[in-house]
PDB file of N, CA and C in Angstrom:
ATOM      1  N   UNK A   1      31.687 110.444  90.955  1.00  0.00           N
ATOM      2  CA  UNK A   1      31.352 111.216  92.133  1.00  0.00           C
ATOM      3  C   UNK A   1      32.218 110.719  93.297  1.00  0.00           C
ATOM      4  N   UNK A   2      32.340 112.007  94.153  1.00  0.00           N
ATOM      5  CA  UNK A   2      33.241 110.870  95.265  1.00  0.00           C
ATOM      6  C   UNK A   2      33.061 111.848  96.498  1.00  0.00           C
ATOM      7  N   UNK A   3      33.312 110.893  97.587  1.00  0.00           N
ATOM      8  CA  UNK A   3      33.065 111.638  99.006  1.00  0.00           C
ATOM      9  C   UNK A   3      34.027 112.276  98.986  1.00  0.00           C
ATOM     10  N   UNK A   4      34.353 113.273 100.417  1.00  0.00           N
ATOM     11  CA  UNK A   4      35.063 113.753 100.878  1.00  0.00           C
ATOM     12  C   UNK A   4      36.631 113.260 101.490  1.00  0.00           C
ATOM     13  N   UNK A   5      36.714 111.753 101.142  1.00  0.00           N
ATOM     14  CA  UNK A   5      38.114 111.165 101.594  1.00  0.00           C
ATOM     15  C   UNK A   5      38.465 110.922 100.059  1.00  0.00           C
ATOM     16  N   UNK A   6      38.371 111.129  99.268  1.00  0.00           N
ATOM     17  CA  UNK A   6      38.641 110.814  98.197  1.00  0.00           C
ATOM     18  C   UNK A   6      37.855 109.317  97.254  1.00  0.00           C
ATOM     19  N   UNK A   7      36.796 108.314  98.282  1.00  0.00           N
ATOM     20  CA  UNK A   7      37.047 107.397  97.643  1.00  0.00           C
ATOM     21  C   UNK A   7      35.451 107.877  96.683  1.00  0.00           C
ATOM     22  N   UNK A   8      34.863 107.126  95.904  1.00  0.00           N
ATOM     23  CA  UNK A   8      33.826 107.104  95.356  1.00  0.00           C
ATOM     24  C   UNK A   8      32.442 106.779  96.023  1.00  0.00           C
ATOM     25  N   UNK A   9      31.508 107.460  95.717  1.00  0.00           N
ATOM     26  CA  UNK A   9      30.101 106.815  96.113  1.00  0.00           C
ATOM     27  C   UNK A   9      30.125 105.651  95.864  1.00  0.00           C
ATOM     28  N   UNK A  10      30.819 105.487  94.496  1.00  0.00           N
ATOM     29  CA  UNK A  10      29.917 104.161  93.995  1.00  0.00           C
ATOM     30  C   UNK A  10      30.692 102.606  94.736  1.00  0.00           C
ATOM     31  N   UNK A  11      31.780 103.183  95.275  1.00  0.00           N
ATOM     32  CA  UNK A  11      32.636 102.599  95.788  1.00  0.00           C
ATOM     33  C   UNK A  11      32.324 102.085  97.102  1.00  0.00           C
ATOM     34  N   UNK A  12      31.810 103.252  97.508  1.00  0.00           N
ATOM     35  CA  UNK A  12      31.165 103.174  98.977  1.00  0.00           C
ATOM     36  C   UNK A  12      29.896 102.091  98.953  1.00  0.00           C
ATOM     37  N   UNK A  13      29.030 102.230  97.910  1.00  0.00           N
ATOM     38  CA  UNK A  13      27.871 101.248  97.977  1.00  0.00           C
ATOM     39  C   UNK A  13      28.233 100.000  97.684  1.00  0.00           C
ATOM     40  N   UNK A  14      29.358  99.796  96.989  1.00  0.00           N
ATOM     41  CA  UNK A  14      29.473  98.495  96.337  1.00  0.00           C
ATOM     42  C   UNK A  14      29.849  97.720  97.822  1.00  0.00           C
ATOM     43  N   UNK A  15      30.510  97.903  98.632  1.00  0.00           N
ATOM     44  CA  UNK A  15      30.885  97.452 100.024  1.00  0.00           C
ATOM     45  C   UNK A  15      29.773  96.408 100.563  1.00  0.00           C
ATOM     46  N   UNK A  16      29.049  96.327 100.152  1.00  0.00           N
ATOM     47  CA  UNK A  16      28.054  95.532 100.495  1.00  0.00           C
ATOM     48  C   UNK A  16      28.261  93.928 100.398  1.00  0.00           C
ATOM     49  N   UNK A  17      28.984  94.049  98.747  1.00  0.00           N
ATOM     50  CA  UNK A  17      28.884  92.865  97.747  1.00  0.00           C
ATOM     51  C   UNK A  17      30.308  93.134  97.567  1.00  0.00           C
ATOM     52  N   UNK A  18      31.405  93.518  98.209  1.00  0.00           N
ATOM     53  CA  UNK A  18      33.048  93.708  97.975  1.00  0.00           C
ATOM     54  C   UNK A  18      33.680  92.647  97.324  1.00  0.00           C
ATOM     55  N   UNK A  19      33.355  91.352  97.531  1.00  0.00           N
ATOM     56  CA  UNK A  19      33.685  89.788  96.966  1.00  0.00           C
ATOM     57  C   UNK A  19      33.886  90.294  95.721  1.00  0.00           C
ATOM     58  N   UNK A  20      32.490  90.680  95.349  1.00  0.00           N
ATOM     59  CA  UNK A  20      32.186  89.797  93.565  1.00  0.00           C
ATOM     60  C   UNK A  20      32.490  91.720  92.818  1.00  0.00           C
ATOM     61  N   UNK A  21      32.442  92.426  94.067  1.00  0.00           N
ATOM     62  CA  UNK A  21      32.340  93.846  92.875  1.00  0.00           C
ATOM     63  C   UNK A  21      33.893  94.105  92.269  1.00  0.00           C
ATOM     64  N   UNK A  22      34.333  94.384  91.256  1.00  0.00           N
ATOM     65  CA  UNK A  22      35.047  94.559  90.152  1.00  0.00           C
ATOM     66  C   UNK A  22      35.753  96.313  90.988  1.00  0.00           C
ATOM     67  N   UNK A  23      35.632  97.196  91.700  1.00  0.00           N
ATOM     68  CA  UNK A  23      35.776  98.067  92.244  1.00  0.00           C
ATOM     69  C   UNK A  23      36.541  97.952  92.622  1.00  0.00           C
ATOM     70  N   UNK A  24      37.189  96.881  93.363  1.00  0.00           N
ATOM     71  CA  UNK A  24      37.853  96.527  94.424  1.00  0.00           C
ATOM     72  C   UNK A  24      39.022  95.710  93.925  1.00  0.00           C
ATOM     73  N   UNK A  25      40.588  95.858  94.146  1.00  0.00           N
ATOM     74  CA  UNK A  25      41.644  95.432  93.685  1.00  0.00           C
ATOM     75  C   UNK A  25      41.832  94.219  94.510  1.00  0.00           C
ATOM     76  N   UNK A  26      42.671  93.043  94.501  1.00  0.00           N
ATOM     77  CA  UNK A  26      42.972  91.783  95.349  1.00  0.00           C
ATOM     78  C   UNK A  26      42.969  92.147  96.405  1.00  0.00           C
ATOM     79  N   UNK A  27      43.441  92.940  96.707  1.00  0.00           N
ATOM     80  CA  UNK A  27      44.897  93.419  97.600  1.00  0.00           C
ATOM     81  C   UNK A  27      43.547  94.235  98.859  1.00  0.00           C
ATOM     82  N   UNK A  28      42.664  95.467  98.381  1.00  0.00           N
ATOM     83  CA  UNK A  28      41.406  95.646  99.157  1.00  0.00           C
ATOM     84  C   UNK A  28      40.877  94.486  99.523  1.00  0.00           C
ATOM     85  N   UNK A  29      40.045  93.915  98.496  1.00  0.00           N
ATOM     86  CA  UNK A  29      39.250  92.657  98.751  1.00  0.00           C
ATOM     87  C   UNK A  29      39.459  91.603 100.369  1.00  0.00           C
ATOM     88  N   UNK A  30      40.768  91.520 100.222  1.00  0.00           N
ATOM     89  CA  UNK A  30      41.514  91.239 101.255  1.00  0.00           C
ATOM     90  C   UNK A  30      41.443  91.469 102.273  1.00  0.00           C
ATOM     91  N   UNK A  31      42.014  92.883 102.577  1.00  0.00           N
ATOM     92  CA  UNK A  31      42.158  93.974 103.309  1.00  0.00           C
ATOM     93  C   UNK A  31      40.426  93.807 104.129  1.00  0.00           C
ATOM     94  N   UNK A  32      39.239  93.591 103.003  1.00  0.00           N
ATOM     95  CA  UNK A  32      38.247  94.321 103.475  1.00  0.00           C
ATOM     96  C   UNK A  32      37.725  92.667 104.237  1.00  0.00           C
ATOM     97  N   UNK A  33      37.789  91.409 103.773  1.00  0.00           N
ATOM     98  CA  UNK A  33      37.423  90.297 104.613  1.00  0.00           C
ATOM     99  C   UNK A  33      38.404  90.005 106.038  1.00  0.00           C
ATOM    100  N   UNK A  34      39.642  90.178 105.904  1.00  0.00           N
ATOM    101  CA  UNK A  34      40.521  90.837 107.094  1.00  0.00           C
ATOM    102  C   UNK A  34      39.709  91.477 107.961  1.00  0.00           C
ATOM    103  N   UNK A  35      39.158  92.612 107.694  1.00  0.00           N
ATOM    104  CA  UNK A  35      38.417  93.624 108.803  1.00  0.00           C
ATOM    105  C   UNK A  35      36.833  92.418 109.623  1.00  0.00           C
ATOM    106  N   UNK A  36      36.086  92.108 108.223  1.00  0.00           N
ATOM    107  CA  UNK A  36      35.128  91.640 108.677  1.00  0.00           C
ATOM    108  C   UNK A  36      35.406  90.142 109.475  1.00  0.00           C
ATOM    109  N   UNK A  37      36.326  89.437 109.239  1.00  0.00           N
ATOM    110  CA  UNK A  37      36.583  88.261 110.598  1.00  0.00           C
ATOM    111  C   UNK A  37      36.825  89.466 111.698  1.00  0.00           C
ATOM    112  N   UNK A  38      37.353  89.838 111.493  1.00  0.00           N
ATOM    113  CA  UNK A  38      38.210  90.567 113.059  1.00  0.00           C
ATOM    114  C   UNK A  38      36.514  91.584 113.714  1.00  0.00           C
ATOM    115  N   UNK A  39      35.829  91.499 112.759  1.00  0.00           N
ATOM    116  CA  UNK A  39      34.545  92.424 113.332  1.00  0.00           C
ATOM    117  C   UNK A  39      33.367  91.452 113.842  1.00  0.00           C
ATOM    118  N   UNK A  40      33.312  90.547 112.929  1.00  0.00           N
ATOM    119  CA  UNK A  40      32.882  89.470 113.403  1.00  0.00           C
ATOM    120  C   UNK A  40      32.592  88.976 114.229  1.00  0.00           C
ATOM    121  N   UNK A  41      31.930  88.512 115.972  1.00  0.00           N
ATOM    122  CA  UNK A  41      32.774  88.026 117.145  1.00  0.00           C
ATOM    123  C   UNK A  41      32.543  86.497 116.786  1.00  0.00           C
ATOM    124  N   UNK A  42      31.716  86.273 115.793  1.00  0.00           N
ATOM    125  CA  UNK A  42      31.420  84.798 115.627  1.00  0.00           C
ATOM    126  C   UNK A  42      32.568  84.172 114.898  1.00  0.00           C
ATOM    127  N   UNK A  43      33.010  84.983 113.986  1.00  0.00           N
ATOM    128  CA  UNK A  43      34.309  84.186 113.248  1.00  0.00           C
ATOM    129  C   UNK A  43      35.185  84.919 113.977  1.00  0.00           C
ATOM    130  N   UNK A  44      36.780  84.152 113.379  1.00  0.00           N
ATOM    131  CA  UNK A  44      38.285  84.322 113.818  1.00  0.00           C
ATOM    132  C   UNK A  44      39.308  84.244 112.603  1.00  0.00           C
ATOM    133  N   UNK A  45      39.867  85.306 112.012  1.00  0.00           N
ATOM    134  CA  UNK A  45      40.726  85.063 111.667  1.00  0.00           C
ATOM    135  C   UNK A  45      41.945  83.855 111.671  1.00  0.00           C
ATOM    136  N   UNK A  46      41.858  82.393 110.891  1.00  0.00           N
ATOM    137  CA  UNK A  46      42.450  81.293 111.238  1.00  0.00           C
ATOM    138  C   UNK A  46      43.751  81.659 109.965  1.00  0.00           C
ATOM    139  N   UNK A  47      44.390  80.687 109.994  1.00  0.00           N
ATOM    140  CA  UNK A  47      45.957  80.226 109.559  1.00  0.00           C
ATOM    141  C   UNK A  47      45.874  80.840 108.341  1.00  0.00           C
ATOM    142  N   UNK A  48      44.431  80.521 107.519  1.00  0.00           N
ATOM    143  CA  UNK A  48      44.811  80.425 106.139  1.00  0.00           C
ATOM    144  C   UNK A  48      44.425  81.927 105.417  1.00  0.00           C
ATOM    145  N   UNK A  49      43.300  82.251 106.246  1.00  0.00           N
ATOM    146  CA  UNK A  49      43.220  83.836 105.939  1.00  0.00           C
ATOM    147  C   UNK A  49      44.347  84.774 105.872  1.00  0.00           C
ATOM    148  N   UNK A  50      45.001  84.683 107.174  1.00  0.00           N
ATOM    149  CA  UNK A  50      45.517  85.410 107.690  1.00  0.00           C
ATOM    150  C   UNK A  50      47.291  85.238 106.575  1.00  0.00           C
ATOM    151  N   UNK A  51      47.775  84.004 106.170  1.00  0.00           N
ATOM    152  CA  UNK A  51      48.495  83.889 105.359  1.00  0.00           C
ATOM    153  C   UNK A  51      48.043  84.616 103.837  1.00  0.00           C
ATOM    154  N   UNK A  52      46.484  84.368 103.535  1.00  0.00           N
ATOM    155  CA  UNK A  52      46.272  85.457 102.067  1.00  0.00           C
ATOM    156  C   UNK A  52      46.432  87.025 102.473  1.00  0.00           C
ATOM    157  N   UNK A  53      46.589  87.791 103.726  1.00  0.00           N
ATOM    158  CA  UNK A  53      46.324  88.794 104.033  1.00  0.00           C
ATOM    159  C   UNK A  53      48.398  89.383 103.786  1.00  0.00           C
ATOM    160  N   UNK A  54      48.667  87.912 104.140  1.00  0.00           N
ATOM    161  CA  UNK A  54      50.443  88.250 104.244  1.00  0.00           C
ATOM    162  C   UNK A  54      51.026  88.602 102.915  1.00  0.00           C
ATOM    163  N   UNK A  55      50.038  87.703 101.838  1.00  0.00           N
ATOM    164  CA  UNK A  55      50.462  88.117 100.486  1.00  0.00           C
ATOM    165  C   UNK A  55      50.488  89.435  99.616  1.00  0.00           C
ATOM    166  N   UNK A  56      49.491  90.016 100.246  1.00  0.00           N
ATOM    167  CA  UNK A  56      49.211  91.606  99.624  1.00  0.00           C
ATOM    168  C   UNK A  56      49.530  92.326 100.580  1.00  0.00           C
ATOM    169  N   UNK A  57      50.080  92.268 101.670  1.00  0.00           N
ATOM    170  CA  UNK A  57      50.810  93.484 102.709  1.00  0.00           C
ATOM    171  C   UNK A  57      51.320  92.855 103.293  1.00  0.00           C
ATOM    172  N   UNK A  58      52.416  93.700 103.417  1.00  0.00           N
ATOM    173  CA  UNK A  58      53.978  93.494 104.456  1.00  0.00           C
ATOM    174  C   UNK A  58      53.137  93.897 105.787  1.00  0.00           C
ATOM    175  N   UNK A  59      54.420  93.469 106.883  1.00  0.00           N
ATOM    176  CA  UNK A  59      53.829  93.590 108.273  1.00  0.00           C
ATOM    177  C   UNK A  59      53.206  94.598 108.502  1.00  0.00           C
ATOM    178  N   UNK A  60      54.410  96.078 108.279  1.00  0.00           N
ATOM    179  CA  UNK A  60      53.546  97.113 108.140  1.00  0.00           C
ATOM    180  C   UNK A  60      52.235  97.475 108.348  1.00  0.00           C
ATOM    181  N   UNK A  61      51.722  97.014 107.253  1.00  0.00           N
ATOM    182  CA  UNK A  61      50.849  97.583 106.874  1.00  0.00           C
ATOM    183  C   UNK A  61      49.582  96.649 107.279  1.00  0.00           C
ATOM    184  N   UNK A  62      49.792  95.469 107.510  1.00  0.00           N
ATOM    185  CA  UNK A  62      48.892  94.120 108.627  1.00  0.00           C
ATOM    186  C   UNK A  62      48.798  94.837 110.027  1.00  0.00           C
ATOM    187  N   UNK A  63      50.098  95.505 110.707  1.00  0.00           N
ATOM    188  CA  UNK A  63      49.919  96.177 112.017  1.00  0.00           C
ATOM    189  C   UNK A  63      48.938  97.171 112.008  1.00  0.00           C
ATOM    190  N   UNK A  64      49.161  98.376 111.036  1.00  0.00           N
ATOM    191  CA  UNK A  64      48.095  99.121 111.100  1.00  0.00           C
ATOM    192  C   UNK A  64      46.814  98.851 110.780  1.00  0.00           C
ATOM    193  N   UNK A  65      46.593  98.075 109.822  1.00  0.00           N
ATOM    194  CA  UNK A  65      45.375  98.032 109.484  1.00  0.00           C
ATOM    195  C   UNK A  65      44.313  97.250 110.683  1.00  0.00           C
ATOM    196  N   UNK A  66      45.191  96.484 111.464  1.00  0.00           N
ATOM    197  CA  UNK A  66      44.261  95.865 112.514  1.00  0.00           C
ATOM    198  C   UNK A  66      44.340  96.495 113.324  1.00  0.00           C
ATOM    199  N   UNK A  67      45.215  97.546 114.135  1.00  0.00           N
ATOM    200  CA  UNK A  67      45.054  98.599 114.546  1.00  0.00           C
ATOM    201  C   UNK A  67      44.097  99.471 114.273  1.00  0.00           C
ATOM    202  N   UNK A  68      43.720  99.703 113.496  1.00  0.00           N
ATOM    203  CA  UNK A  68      42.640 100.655 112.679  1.00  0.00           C
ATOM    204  C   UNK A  68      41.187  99.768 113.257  1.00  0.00           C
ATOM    205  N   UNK A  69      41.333  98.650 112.452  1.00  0.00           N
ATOM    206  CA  UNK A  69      40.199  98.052 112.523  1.00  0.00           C
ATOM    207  C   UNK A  69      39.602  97.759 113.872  1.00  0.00           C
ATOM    208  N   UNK A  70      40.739  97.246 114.841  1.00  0.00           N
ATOM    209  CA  UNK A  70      40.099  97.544 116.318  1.00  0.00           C
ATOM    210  C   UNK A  70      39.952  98.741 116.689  1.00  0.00           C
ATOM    211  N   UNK A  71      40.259  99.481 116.328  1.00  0.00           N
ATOM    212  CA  UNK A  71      40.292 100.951 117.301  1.00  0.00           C
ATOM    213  C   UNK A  71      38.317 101.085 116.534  1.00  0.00           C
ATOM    214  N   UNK A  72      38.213 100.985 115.489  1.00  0.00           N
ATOM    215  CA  UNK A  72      36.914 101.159 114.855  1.00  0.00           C
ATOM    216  C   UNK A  72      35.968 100.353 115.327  1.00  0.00           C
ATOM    217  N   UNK A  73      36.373  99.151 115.404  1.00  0.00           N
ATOM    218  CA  UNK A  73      35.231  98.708 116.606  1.00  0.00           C
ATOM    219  C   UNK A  73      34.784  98.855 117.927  1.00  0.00           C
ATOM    220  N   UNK A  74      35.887  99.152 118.538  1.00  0.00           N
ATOM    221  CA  UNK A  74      35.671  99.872 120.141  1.00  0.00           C
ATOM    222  C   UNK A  74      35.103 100.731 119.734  1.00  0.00           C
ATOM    223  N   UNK A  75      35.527 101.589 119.089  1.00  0.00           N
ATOM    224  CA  UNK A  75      34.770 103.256 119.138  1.00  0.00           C
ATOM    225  C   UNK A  75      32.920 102.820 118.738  1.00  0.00           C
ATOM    226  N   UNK A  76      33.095 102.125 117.586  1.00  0.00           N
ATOM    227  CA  UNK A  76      31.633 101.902 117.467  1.00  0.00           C
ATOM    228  C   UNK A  76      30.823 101.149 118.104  1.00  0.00           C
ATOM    229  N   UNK A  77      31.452 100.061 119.364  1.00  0.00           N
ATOM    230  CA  UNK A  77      30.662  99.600 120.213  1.00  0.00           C
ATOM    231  C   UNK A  77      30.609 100.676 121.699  1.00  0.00           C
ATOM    232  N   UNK A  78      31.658 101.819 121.536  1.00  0.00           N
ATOM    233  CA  UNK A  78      31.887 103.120 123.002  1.00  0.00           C
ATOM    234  C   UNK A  78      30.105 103.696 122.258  1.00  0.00           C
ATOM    235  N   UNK A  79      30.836 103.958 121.150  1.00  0.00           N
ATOM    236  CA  UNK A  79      29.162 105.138 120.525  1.00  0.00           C
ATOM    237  C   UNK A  79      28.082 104.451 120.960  1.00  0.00           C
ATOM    238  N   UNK A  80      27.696 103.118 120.484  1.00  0.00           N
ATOM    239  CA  UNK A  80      26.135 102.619 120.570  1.00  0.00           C
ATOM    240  C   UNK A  80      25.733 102.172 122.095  1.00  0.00           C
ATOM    241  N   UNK A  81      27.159 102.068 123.311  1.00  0.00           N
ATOM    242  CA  UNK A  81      26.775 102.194 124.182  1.00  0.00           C
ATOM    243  C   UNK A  81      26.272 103.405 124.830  1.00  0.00           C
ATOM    244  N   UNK A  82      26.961 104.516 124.473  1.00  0.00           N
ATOM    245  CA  UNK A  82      26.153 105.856 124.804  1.00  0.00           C
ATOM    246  C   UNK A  82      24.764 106.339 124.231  1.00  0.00           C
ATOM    247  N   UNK A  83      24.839 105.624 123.353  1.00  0.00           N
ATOM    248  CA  UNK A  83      23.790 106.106 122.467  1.00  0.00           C
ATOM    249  C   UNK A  83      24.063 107.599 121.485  1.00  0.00           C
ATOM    250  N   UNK A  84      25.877 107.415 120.982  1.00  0.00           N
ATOM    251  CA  UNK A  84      26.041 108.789 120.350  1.00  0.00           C
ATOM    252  C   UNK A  84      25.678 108.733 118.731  1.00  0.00           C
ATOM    253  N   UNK A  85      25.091 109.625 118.367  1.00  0.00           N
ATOM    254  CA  UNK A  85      24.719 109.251 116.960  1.00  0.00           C
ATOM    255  C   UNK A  85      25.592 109.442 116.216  1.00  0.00           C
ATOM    256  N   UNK A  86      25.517 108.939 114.674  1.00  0.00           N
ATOM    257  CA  UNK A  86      26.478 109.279 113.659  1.00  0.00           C
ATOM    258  C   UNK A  86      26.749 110.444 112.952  1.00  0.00           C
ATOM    259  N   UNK A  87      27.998 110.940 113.282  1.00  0.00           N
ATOM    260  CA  UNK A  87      28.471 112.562 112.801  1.00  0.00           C
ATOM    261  C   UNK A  87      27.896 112.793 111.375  1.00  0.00           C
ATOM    262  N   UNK A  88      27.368 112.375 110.731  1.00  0.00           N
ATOM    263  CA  UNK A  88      27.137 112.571 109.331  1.00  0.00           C
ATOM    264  C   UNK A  88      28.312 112.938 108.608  1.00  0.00           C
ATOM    265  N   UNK A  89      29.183 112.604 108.650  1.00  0.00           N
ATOM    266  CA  UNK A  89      30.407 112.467 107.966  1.00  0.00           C
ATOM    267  C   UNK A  89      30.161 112.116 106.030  1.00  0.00           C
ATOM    268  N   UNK A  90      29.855 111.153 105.965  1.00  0.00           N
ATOM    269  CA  UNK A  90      29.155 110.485 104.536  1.00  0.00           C
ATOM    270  C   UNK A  90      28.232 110.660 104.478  1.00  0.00           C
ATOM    271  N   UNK A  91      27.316 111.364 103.134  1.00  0.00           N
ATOM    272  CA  UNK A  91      26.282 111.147 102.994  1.00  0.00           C
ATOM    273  C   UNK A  91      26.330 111.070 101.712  1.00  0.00           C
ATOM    274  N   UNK A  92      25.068 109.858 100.773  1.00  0.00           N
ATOM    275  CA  UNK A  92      25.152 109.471  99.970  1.00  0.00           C
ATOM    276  C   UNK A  92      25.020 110.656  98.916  1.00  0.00           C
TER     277      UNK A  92
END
């Protein structure tokens, strides 16, 4: 089954447990603890993360993705300051 961006439901739920789920290639896995320091405000992306993040993407693709990832947190701390609800975009 799969949402509307192409990825899977089941894909989508596993996000929870991304570490240990089998769903997820190095290279995501990565990608997806990358996002959560940077979402984090308690942790920081330090030396050694940020060197495993260099191994599975070129600059490229490190620029955008933290690009992405901040732009996604502003927006979702702009929304919950307004109090705008969620477009229902996904639904299980």
């Amino acid at each position: 089954m799969s949402s509307r961006n192409g990825v899977s439901t089941e894909k989508i739920k596993a996000l929870i447990d991304y570490a240990k789920s089998p769903l997820f290639s190095d290279a995501e896995k990565i990608a997806l603890e990358y996002a959560d320091a940077i979402t984090d405000t308690s942790r920081d992306v330090d030396d050694e993360l940020f060197a495993r993040v260099q191994r599975h993407h070129d600059d490229d693709t490190i620029a955008e993705l933290t690009m992405i990832i901040a732009w996604e947190n502003a927006s979702s701390r702009f929304n919950r300051a307004f109090r705008i609800p969620s477009q229902g975009f996904w639904k299980p």
